[in-house]
PDB file of N, CA and C in Angstrom:
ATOM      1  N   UNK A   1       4.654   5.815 -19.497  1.00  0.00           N
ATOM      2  CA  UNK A   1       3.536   4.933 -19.347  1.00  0.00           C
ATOM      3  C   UNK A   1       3.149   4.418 -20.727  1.00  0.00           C
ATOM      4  N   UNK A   2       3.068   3.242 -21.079  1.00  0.00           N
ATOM      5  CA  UNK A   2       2.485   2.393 -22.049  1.00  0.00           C
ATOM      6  C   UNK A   2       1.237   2.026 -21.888  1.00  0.00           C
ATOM      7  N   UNK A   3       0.804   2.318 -23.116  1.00  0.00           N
ATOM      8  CA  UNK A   3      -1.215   2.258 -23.491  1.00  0.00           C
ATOM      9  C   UNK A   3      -0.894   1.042 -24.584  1.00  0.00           C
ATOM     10  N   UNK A   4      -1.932   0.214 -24.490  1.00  0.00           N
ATOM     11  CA  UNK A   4      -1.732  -0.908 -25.041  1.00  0.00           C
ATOM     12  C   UNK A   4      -3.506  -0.902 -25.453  1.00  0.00           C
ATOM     13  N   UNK A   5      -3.762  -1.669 -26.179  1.00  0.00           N
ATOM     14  CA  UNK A   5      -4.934  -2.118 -26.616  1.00  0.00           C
ATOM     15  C   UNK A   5      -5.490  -3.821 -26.089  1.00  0.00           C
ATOM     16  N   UNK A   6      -6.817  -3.764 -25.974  1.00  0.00           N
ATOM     17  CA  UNK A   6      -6.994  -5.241 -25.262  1.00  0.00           C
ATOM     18  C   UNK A   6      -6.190  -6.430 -25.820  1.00  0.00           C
ATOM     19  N   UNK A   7      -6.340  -6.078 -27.500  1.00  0.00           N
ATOM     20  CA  UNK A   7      -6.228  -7.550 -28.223  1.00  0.00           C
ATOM     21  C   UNK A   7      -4.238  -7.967 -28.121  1.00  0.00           C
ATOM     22  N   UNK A   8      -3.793  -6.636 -27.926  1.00  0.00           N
ATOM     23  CA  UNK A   8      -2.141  -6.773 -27.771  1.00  0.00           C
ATOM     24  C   UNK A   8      -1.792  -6.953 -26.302  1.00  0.00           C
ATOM     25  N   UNK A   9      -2.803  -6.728 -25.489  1.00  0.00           N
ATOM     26  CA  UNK A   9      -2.121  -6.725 -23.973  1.00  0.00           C
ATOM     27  C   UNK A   9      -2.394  -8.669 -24.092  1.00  0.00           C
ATOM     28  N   UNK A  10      -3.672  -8.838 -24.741  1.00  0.00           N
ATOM     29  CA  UNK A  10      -3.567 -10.611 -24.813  1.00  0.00           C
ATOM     30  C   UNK A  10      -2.608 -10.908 -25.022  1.00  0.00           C
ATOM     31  N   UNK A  11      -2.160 -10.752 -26.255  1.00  0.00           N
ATOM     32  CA  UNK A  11      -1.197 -11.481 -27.199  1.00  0.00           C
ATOM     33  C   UNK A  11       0.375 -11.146 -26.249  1.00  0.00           C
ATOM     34  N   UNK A  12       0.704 -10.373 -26.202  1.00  0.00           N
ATOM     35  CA  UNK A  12       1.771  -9.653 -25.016  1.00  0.00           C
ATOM     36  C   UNK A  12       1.797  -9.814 -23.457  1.00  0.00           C
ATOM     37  N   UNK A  13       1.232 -10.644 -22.928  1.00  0.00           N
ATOM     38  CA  UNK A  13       0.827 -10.428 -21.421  1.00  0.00           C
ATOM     39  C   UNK A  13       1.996 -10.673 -20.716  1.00  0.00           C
ATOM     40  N   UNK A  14       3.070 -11.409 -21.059  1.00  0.00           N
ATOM     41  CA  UNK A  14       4.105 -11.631 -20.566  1.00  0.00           C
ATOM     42  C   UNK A  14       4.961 -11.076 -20.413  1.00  0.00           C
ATOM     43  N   UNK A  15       5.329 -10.282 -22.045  1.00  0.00           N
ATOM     44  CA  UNK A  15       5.751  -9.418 -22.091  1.00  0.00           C
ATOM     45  C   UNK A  15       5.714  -8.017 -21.210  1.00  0.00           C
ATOM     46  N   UNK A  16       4.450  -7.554 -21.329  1.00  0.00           N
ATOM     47  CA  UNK A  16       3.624  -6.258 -20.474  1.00  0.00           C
ATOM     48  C   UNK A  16       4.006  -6.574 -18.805  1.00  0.00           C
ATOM     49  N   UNK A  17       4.306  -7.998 -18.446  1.00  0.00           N
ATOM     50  CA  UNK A  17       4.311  -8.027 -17.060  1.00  0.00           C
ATOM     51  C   UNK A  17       5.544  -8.229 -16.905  1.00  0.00           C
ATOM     52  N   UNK A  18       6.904  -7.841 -17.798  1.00  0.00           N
ATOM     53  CA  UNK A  18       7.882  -8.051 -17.545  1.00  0.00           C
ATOM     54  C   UNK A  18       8.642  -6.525 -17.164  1.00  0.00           C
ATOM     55  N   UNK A  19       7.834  -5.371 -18.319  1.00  0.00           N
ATOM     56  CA  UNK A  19       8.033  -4.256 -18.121  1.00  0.00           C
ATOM     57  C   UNK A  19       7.572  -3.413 -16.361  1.00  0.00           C
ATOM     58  N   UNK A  20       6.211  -4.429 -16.315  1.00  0.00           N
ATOM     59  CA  UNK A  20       5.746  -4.081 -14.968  1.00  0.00           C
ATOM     60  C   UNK A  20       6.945  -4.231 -13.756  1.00  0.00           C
ATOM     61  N   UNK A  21       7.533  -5.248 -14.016  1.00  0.00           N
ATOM     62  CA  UNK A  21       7.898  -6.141 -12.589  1.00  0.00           C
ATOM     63  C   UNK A  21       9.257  -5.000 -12.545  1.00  0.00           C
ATOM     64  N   UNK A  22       9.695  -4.448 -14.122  1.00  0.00           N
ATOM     65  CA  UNK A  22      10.668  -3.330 -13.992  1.00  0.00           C
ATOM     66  C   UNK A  22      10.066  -2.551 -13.710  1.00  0.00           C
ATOM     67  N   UNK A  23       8.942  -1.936 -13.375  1.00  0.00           N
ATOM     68  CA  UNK A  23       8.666  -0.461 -12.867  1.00  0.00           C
ATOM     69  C   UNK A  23       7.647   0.451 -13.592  1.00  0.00           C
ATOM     70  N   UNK A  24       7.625  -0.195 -14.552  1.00  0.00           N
ATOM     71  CA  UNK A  24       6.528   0.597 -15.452  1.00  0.00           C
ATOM     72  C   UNK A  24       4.993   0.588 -15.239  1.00  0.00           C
ATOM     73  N   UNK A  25       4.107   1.372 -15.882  1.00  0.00           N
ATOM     74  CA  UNK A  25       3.019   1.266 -15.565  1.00  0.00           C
ATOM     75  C   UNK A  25       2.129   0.770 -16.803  1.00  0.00           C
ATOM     76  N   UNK A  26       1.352   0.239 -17.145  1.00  0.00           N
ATOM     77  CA  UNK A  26       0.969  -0.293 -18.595  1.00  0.00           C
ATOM     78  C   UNK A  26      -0.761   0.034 -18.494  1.00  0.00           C
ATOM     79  N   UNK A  27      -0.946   0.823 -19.434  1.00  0.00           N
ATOM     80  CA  UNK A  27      -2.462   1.358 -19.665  1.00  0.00           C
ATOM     81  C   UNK A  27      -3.033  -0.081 -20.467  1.00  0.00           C
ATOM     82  N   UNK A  28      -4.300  -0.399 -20.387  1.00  0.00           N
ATOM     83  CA  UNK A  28      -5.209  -1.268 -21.191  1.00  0.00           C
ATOM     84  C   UNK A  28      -6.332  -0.852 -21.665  1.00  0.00           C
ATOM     85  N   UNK A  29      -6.433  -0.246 -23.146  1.00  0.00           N
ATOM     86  CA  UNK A  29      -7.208   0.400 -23.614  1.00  0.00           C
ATOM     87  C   UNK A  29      -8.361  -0.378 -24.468  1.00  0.00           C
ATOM     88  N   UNK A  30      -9.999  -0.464 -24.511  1.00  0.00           N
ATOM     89  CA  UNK A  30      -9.986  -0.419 -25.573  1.00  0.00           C
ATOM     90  C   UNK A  30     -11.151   0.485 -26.403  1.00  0.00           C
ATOM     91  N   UNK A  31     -11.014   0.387 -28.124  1.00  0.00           N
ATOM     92  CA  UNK A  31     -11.464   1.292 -28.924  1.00  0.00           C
ATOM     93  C   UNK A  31     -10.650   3.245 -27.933  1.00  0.00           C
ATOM     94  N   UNK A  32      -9.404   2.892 -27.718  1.00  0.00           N
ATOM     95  CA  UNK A  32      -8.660   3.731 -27.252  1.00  0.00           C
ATOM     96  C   UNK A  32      -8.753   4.711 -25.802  1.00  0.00           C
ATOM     97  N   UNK A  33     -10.019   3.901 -25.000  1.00  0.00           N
ATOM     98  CA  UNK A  33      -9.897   4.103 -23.944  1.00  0.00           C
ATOM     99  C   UNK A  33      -9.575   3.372 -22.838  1.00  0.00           C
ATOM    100  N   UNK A  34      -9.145   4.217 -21.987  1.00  0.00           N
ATOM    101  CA  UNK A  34      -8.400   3.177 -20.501  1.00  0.00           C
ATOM    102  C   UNK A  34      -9.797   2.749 -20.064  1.00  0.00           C
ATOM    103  N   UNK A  35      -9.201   1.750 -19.934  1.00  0.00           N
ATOM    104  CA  UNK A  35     -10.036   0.521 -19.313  1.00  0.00           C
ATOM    105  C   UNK A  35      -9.385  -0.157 -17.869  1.00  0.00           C
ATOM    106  N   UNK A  36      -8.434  -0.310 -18.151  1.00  0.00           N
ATOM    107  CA  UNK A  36      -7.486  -1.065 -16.458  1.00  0.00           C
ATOM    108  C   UNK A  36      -6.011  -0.588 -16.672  1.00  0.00           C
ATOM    109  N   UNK A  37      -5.174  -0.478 -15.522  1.00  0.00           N
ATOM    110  CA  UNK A  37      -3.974  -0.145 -15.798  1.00  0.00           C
ATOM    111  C   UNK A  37      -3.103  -1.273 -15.167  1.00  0.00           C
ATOM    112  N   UNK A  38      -2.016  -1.992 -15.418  1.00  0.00           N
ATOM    113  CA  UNK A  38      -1.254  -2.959 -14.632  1.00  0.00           C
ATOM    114  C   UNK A  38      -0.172  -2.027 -13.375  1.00  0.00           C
ATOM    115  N   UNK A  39       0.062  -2.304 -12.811  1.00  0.00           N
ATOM    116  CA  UNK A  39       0.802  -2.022 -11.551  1.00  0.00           C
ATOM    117  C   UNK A  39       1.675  -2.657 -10.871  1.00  0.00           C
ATOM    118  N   UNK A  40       3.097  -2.274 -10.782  1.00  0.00           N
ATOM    119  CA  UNK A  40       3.567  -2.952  -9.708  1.00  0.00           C
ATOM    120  C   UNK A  40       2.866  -3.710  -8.678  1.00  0.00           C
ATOM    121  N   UNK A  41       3.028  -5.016  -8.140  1.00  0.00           N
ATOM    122  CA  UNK A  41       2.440  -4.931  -6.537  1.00  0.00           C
ATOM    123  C   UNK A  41       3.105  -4.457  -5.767  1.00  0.00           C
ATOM    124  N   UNK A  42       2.900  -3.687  -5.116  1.00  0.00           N
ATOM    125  CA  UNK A  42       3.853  -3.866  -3.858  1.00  0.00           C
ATOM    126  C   UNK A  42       3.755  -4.861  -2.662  1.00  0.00           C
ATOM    127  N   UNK A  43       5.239  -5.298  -2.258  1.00  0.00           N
ATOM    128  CA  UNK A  43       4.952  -6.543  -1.499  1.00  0.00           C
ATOM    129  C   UNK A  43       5.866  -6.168  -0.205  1.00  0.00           C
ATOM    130  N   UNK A  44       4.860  -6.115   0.775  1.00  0.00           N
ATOM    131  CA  UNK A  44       5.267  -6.242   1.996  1.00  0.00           C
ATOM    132  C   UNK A  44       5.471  -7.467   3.346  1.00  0.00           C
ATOM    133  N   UNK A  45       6.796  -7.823   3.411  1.00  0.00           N
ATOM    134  CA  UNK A  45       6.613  -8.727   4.223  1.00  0.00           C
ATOM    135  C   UNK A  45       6.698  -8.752   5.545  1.00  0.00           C
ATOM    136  N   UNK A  46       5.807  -9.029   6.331  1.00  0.00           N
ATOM    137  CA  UNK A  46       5.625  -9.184   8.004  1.00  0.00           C
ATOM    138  C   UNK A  46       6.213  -9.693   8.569  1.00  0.00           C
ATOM    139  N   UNK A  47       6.399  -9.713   9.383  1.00  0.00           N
ATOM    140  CA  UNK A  47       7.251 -10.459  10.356  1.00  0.00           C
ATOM    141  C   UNK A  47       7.032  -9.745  11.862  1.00  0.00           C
ATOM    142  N   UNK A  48       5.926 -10.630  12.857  1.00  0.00           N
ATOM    143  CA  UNK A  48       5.976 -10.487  13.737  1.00  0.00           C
ATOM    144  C   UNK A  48       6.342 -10.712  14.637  1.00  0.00           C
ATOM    145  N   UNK A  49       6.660  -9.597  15.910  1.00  0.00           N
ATOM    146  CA  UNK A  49       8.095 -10.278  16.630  1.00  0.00           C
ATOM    147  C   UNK A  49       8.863  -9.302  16.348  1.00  0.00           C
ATOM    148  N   UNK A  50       9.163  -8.662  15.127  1.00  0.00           N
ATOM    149  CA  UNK A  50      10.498  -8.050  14.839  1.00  0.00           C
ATOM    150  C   UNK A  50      11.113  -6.938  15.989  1.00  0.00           C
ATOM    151  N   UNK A  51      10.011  -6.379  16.067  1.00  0.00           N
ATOM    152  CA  UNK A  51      10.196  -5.615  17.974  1.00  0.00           C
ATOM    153  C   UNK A  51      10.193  -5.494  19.202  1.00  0.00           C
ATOM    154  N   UNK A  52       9.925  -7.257  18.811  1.00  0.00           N
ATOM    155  CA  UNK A  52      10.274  -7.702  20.491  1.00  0.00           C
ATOM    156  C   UNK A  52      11.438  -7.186  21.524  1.00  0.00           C
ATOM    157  N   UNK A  53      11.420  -6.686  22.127  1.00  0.00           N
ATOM    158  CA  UNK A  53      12.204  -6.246  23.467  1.00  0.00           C
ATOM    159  C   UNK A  53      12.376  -5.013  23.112  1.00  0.00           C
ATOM    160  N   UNK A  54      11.871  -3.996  22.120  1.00  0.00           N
ATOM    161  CA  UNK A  54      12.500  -2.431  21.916  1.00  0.00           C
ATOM    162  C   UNK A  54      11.151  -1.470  22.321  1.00  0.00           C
ATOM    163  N   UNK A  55      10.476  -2.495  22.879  1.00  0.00           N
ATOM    164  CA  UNK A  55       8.955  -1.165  22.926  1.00  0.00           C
ATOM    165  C   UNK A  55       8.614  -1.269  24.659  1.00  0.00           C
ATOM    166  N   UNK A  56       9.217  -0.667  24.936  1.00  0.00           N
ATOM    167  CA  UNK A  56       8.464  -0.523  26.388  1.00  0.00           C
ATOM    168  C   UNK A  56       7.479  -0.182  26.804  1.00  0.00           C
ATOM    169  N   UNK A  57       6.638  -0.573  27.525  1.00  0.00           N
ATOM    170  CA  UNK A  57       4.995   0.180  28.249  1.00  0.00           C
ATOM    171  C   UNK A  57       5.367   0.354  29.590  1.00  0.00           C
ATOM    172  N   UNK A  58       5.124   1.685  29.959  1.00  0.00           N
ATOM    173  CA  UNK A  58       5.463   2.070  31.451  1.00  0.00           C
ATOM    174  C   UNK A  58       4.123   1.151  32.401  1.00  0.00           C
ATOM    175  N   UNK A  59       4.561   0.515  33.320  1.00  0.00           N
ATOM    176  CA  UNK A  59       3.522   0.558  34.619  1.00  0.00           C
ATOM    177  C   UNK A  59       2.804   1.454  34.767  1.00  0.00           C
ATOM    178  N   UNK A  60       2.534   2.642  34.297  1.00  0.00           N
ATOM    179  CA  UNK A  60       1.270   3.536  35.110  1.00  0.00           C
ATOM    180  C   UNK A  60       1.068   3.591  33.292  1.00  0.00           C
ATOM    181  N   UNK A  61       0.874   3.270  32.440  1.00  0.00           N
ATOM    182  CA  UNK A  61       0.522   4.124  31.190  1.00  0.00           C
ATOM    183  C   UNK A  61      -0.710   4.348  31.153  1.00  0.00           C
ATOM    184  N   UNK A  62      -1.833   3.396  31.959  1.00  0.00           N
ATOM    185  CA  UNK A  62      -3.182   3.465  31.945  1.00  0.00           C
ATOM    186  C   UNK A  62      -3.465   4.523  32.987  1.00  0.00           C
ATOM    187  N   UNK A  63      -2.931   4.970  33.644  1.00  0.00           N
ATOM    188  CA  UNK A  63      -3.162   5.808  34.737  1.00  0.00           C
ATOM    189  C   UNK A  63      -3.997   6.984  34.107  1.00  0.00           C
ATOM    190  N   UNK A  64      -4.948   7.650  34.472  1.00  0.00           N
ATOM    191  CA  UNK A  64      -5.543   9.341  34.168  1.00  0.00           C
ATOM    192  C   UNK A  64      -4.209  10.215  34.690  1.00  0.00           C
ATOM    193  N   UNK A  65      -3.940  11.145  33.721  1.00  0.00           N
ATOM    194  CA  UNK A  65      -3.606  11.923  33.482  1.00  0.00           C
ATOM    195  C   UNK A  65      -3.696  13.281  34.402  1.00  0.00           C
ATOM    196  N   UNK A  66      -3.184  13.962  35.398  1.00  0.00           N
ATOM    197  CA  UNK A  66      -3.978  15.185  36.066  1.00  0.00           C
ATOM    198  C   UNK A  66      -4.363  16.243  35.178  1.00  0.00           C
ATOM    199  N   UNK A  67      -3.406  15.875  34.127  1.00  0.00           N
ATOM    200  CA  UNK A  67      -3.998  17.578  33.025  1.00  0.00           C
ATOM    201  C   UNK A  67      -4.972  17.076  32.459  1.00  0.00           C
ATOM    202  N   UNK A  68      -5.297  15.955  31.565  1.00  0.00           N
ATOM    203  CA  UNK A  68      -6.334  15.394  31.065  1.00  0.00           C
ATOM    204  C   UNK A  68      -7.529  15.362  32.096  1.00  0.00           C
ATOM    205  N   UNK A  69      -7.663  15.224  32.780  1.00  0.00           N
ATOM    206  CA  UNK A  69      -8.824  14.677  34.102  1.00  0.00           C
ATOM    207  C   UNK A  69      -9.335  16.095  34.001  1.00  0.00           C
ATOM    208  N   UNK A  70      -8.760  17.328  34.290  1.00  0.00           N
ATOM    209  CA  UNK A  70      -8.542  18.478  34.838  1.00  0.00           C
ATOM    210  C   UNK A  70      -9.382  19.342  33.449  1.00  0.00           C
ATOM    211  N   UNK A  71      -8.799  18.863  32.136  1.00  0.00           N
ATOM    212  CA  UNK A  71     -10.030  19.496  31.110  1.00  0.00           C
ATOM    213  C   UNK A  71     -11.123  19.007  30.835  1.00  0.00           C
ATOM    214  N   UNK A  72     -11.222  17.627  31.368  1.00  0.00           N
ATOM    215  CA  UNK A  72     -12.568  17.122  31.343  1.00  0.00           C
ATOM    216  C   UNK A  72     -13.381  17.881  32.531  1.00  0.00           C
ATOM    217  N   UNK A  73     -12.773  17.771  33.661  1.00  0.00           N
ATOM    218  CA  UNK A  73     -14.008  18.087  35.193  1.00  0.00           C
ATOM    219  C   UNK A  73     -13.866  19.779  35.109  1.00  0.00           C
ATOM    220  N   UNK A  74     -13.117  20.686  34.443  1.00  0.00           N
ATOM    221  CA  UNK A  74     -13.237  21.827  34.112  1.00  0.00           C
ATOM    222  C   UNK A  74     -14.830  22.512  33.302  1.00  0.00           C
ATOM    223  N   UNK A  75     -14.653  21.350  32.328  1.00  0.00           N
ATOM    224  CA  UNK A  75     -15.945  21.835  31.374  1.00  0.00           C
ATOM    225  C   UNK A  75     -17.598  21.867  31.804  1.00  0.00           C
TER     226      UNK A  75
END
């Protein structure tokens, strides 16, 4: 992990976000304390649809349950 100081993460920002985009993590310090850290983003892409036809829902799924029903009217 790289600690950087405000006035060099300025002057460097391109730099600092090049190390990021490889994996690193970059501290932003200043008078030598962390102040913000840079981060990967992580990027997730959606795509809905992608499980169309693999998820089945049974016809009765809404149905009560006899064991479920059975610890409720028990109590």
């Amino acid at each position: 992990m790289v600690v950087v100081n405000v006035h060099e993460a300025k002057t460097n920002l391109s730099r600092l976000l090049e190390r990021v985009e490889a994996g690193e993590r970059v501290i932003i310090a200043r008078a030598g304390k962390p102040v913000a850290e840079l981060v990967p983003h992580l990027r997730v892409d959606i795509v809905f649809g992608r499980a169309a036809g693999e998820i089945i829902v049974a016809d009765d799924f809404d149905e009560p349950s006899e064991v479920i029903v059975a610890m409720f009217e028990d109590s």
